[in-house]
Protein backbone atom coordinates (compact mmCIF):
# COMPACT_ATOMS: atom_id res chain seq x y z
CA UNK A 1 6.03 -20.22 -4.21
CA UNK A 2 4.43 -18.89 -7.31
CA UNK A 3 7.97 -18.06 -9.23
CA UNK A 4 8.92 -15.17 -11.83
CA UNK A 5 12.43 -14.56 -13.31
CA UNK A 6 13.51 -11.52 -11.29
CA UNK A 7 16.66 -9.78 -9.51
CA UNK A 8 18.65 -12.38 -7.52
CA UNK A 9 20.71 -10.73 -4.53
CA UNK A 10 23.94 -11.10 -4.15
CA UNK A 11 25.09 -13.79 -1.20
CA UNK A 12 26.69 -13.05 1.95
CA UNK A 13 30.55 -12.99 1.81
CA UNK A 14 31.38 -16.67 3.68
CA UNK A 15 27.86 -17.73 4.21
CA UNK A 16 25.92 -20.63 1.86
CA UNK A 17 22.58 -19.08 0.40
CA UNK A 18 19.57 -19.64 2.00
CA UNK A 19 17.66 -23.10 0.77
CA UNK A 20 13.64 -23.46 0.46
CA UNK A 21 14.68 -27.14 2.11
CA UNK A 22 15.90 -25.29 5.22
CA UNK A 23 13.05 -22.90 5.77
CA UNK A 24 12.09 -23.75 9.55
CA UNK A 25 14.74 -26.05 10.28
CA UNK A 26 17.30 -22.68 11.62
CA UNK A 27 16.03 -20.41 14.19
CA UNK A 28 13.27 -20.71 16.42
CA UNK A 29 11.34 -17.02 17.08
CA UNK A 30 12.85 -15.69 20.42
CA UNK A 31 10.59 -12.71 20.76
CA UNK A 32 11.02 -8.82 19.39
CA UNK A 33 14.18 -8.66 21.81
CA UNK A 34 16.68 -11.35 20.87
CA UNK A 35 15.15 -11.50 17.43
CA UNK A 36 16.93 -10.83 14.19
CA UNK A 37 15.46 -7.51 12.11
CA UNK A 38 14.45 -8.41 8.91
CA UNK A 39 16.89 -7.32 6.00
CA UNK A 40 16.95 -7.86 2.55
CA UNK A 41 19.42 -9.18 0.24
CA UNK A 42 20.31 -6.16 -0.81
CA UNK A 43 20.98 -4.31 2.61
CA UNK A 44 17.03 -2.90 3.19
CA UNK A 45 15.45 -3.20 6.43
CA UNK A 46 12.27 -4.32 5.88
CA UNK A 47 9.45 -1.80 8.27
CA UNK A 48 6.52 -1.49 6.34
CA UNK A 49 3.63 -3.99 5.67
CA UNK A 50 0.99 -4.22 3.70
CA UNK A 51 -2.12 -6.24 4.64
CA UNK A 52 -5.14 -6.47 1.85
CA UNK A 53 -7.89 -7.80 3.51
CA UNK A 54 -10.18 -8.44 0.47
CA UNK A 55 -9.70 -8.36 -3.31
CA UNK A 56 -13.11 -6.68 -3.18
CA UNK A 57 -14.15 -3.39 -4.62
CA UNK A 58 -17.26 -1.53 -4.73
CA UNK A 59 -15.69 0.85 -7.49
CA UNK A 60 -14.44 -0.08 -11.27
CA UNK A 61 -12.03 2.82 -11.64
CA UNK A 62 -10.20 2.82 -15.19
CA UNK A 63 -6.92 2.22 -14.05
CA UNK A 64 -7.30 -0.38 -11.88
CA UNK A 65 -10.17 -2.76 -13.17
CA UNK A 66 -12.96 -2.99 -16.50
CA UNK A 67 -16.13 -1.88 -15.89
CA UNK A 68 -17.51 -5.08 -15.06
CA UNK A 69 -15.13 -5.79 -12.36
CA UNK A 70 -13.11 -8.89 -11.52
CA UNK A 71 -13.63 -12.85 -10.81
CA UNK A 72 -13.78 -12.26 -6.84
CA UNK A 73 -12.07 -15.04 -4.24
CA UNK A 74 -13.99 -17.35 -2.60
CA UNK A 75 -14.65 -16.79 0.94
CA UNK A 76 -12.73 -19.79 1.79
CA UNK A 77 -9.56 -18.53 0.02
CA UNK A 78 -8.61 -15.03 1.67
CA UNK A 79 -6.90 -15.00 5.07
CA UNK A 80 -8.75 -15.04 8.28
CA UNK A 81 -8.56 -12.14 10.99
CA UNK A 82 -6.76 -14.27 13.20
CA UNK A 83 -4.27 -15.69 10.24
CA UNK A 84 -3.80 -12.41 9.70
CA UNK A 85 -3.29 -11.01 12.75
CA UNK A 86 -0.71 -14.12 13.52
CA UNK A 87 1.47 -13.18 10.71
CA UNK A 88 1.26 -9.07 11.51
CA UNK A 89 2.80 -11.00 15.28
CA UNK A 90 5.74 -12.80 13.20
CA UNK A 91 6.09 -9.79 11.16
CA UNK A 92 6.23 -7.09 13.80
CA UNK A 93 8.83 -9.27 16.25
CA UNK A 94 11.41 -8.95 13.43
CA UNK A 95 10.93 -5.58 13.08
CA UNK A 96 8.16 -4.28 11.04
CA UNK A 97 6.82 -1.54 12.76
CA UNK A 98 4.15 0.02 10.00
CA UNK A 99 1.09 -2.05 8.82
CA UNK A 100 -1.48 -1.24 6.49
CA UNK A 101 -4.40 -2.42 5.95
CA UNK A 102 -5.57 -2.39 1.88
CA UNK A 103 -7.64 -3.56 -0.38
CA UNK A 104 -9.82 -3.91 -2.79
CA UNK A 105 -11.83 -2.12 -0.71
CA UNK A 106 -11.44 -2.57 2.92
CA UNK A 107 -14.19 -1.52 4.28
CA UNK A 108 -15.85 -3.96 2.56
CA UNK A 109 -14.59 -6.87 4.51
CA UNK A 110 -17.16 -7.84 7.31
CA UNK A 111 -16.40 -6.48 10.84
CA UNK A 112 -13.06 -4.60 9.97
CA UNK A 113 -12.66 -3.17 13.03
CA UNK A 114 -12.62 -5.92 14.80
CA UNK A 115 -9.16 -6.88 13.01
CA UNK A 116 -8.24 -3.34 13.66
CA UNK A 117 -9.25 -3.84 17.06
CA UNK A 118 -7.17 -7.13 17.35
CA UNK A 119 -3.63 -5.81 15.42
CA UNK A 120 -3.64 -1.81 17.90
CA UNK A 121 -1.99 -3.62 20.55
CA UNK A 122 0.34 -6.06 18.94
CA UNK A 123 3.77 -5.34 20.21
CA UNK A 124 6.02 -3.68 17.53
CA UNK A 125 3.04 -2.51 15.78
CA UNK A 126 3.45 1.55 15.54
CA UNK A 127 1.76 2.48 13.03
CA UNK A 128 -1.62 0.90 12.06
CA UNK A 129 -3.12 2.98 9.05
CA UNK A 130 -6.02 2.07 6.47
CA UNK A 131 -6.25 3.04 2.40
CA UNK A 132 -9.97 3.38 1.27
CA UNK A 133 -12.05 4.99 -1.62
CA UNK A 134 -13.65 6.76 1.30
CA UNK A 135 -17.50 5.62 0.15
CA UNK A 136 -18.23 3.19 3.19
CA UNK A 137 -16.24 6.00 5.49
CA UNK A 138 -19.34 7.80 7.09
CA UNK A 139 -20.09 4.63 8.94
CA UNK A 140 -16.72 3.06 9.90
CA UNK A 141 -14.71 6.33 10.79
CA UNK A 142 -16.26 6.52 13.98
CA UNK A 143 -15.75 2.78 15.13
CA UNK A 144 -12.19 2.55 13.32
CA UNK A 145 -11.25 5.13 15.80
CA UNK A 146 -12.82 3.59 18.76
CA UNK A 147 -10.45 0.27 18.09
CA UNK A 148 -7.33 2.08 17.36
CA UNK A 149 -6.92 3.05 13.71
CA UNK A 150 -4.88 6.05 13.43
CA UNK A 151 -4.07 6.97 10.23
CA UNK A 152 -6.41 7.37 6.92
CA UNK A 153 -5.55 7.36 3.36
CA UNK A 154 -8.24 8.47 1.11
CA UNK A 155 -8.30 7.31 -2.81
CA UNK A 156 -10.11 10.77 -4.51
CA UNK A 157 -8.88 11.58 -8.11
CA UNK A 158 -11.92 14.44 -8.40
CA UNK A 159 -13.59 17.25 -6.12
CA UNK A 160 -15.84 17.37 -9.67
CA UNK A 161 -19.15 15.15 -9.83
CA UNK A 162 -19.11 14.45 -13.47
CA UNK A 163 -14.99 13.59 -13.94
CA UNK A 164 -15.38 11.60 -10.49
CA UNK A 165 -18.16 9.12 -11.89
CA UNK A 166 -16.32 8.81 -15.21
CA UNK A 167 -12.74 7.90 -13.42
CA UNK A 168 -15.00 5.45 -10.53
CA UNK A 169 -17.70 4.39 -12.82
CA UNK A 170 -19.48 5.38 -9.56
CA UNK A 171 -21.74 8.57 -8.85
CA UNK A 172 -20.22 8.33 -5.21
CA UNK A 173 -18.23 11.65 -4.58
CA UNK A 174 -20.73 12.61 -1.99
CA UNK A 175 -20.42 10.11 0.00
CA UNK A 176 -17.00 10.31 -0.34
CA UNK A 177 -16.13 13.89 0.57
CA UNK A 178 -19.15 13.17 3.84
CA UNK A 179 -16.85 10.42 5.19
CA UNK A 180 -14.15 12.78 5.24
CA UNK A 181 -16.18 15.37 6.85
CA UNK A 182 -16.78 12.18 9.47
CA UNK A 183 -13.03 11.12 9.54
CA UNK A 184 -12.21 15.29 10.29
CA UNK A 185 -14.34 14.88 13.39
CA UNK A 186 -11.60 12.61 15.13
CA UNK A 187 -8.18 14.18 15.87
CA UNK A 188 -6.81 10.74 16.79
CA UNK A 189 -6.87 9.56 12.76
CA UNK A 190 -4.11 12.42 11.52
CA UNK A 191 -2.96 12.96 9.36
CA UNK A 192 -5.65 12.60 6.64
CA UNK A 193 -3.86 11.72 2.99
CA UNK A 194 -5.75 11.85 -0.13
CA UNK A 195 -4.05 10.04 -2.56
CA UNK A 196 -4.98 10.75 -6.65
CA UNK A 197 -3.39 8.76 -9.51
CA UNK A 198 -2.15 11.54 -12.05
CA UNK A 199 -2.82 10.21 -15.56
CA UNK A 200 -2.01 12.37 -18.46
CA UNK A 201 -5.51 13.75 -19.85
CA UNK A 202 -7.32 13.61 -17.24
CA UNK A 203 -5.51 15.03 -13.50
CA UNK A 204 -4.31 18.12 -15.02
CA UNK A 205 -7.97 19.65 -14.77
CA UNK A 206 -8.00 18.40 -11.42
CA UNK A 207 -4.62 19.36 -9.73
CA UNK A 208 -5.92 22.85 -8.33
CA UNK A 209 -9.03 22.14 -6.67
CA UNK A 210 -7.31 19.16 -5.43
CA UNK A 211 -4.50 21.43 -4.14
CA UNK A 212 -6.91 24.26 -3.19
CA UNK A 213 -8.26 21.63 -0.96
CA UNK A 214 -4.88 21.13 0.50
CA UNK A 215 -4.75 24.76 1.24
CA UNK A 216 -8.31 24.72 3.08
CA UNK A 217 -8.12 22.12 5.10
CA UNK A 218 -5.38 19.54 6.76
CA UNK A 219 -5.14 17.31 4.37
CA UNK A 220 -1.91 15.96 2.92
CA UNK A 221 -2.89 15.27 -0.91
CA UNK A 222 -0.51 13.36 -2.85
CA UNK A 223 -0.32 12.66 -6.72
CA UNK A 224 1.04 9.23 -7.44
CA UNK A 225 2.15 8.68 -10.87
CA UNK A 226 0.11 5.97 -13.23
CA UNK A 227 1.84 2.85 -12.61
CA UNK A 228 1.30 -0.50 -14.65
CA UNK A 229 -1.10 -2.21 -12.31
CA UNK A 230 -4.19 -2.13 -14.30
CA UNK A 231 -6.29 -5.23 -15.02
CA UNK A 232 -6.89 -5.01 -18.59
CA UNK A 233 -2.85 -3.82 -19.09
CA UNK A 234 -3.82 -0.97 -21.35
CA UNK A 235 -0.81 1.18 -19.35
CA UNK A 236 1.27 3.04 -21.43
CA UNK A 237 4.33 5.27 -20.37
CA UNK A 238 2.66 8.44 -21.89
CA UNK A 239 -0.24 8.15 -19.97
CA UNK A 240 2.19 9.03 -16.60
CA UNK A 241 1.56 12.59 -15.97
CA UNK A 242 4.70 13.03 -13.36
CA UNK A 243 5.22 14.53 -10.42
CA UNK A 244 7.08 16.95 -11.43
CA UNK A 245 4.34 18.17 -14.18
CA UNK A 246 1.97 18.31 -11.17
CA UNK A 247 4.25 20.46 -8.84
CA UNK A 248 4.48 22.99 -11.86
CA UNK A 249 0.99 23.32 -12.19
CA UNK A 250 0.60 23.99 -8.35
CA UNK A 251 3.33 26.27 -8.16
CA UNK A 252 2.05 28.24 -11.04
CA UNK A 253 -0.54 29.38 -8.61
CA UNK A 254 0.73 28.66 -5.24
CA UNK A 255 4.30 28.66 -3.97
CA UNK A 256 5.42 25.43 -2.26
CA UNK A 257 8.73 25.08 0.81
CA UNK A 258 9.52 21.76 0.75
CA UNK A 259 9.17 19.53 3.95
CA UNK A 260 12.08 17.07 4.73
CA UNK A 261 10.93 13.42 4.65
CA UNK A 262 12.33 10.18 6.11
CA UNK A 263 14.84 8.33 3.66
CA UNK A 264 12.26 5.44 3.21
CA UNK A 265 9.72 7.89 2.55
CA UNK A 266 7.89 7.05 -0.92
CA UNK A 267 6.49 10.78 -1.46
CA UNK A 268 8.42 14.27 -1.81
CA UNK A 269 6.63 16.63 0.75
CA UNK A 270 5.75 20.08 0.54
CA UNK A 271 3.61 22.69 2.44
CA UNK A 272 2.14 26.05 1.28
CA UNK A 273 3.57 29.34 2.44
CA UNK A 274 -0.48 30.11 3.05
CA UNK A 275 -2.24 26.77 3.78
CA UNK A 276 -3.52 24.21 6.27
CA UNK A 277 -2.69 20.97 4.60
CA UNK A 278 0.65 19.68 2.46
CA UNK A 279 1.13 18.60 -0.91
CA UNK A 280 3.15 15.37 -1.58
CA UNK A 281 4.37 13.72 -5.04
CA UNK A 282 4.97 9.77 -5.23
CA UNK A 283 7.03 9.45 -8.06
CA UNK A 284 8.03 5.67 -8.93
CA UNK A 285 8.02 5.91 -12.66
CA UNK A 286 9.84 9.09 -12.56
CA UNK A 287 11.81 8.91 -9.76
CA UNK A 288 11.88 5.26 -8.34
CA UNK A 289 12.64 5.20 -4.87
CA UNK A 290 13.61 1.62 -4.69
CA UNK A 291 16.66 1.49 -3.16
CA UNK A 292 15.35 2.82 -0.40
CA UNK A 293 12.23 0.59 -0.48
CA UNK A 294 11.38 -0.89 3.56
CA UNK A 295 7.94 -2.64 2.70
CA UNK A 296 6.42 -6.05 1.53
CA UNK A 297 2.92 -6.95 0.89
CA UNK A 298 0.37 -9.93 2.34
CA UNK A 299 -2.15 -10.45 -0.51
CA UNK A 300 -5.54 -11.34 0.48
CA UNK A 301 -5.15 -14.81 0.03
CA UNK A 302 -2.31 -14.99 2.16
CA UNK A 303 0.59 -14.48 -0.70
CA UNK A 304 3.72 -12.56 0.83
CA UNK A 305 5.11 -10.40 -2.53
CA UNK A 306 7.90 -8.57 -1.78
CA UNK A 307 7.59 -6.14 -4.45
CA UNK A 308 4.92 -4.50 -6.43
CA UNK A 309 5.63 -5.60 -9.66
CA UNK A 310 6.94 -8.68 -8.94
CA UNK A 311 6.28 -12.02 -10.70
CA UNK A 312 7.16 -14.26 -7.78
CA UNK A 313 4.75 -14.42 -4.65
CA UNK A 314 5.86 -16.69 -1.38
CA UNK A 315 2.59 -19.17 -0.39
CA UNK A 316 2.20 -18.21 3.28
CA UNK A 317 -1.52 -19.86 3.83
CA UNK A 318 -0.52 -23.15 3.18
CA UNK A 319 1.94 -23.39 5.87
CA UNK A 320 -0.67 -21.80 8.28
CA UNK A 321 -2.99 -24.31 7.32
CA UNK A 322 -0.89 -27.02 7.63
CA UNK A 323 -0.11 -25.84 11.38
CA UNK A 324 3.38 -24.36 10.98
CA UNK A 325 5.37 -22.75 13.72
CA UNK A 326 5.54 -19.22 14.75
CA UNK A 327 9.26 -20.11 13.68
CA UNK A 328 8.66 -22.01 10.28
CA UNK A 329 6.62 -18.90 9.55
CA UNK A 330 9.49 -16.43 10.51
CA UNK A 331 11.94 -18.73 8.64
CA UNK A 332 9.65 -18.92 5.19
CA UNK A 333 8.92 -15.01 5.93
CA UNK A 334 12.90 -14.15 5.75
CA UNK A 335 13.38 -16.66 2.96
CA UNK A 336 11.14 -15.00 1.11
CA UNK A 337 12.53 -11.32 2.16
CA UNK A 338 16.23 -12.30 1.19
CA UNK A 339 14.92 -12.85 -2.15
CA UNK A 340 13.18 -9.17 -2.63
CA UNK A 341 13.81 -7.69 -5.84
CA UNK A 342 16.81 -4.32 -6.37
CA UNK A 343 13.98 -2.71 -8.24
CA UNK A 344 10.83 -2.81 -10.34
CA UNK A 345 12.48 -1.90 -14.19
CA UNK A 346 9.50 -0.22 -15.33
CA UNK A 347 11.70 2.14 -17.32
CA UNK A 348 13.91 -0.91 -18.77
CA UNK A 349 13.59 -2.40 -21.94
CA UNK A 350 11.82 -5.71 -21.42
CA UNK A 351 9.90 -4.50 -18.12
CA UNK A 352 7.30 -7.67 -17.74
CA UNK A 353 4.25 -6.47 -16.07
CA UNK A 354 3.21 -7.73 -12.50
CA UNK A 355 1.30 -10.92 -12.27
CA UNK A 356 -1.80 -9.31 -10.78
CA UNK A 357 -3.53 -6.05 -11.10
CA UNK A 358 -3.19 -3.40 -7.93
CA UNK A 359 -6.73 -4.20 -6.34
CA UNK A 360 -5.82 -7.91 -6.48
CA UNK A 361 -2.31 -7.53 -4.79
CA UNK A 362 -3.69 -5.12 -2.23
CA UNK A 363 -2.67 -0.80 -2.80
């Protein structure tokens, strides 16, 4: 465990904490059936994983990395498809049911679809779903499809060629808005998100094209506030142009009705009286949904981190290198899970940072 002073949850009434010495020495993994669901210290039933399959990127936007990038891992230190895929089995017989696959930049691992093709028809497994900058989409929408993936989130912070390249440091929005042309073509991937960071100074130009687009086609495009996840942790809290900021701007032209979401639900939803698509707003520095937080993350190099901004990451590689049970795993996994943080205290005084930037955790 790489370790980080952080919330500590409360124990169970009449029951002796959970001890790192213990971890594989309780229950054995019975199978999604008899098995346990996997709950958190705090009461949350863990659903949602994410799985970044490469710290990789083949952009340098400003508010995630510099301009000349990051120190990359070595092939021999990220997770294999089939270490991977193993843990999404552990994982989805206690309960998680959503899995992500993240970057970096995904489609920049080699033969992606093949781990898609391998995690479709893991038992549990509902919801299989892919983030990407969109530029490699052209060529992998079609196969994605073909072995299973069926749900798409698009990074795109600019329909504009000029304010695209300065945000990406990349002259790529063709490319981009062609592999969502390519991603349209197949009804199974719906719906299509587009996700855009709103950063004071610079979204505000781009909210109504970006919504216009929402009206025009079926797209759900969410804002999601600036959080402090950038490499060169130049963040500051009035550079967060909020959700609610956006919505005015929106509204100003457009009415919205509002769309009732799920309770673990991280974005506010909302359709146009006139449109095709939605609108949704991701709020965590505004309006931190924490307590109703159901996901944890696998970090390329096989780190489990059970929140965002967390200091503390649980080593999961080792043990699958050193040949470790289906049931050590499970054991280390809710270890790990008992310990998530109650929240991420970005608006606190004395908020520490998270110990690695977003593309290097996995979005």
């Amino acid at each position: 465990m790489r370790s980080g002073q952080r919330d500590e949850p409360p124990a169970e009434p009449g029951s002796a904490r959970a001890q790192p010495g213990n971890v594989g020495k309780r229950r054995g993994l019975t199978g999604a059936p008899g098995v346990p669901p996997l709950i958190d210290g705090w009461g949350r039933e863990i659903k949602s994983l994410r799985v970044s399959v490469t710290d990789k990127c083949n952009f340098r936007c400003r508010y995630c990395m510099p301009a000349e990038g990051l120190e990359w891992l070595g092939r021999d230190e990220i997770l294999s498809f089939e270490e991977i895929a193993r843990l999404v089995r552990v994982m989805a017989a206690m309960g998680v049911s959503e899995v992500r696959l993240t970057g970096g930049e995904p489609l920049v691992r080699r033969q992606l679809p093949e781990l898609v093709r391998t995690l479709a028809p893991i038992h549990g497994v509902e919801d299989l779903s892919l983030t990407t900058n969109g530029v490699l989409l052209d060529r992998f929408a079609g196969p994605l499809v073909e072995a299973g993936l069926r749900r798409l989130n698009v990074s795109l912070d600019s329909l504009s060629h000029v304010r695209f390249a300065e945000i990406t440091r990349r002259d790529a929005l063709d490319r981009v808005l062609a592999g969502l042309e390519e991603a349209e073509r197949h009804p199974e991937l719906r719906p299509i998100k587009i996700n855009c960071v709103a950063m004071r100074g610079f979204t505000e130009t781009e909210v109504p094209a970006l919504a216009e687009l929402a009206r025009r086609k079926p797209y759900v495009v969410r804002f999601i506030e600036f959080m402090p996840l950038d490499a060169d942790e130049s963040w500051r809290g009035d550079e967060v142009l909020t959700g609610g900021e956006v919505r005015r701007i929106i509204e100003s032209r457009w009415p919205l009705e509002e769309i009732p979401a799920k309770p673990s639900s991280t974005a506010q939803r909302f359709r146009f009286v006139d449109g095709a698509g939605e609108i949704g707003f991701v709020n965590p520095v505004s309006e931190p949904f924490c307590s109703s937080c159901d996901r944890i993350r696998l970090t390329a190099d096989g780190q489990l981190r059970t929140c965002l901004f967390s200091r503390r990451e649980w080593d999961l590689k080792r043990p699958l290198k050193d040949g470790s049970s289906d049931s050590d795993l499970a054991d280390l996994i809710r270890f790990a899970v008992r310990h998530k943080e109650l929240k991420h205290r970005i608006n606190e005084p004395g908020f520490v940072r998270a110990s690695r930037s977003m593309s290097q955790i996995g979005g």
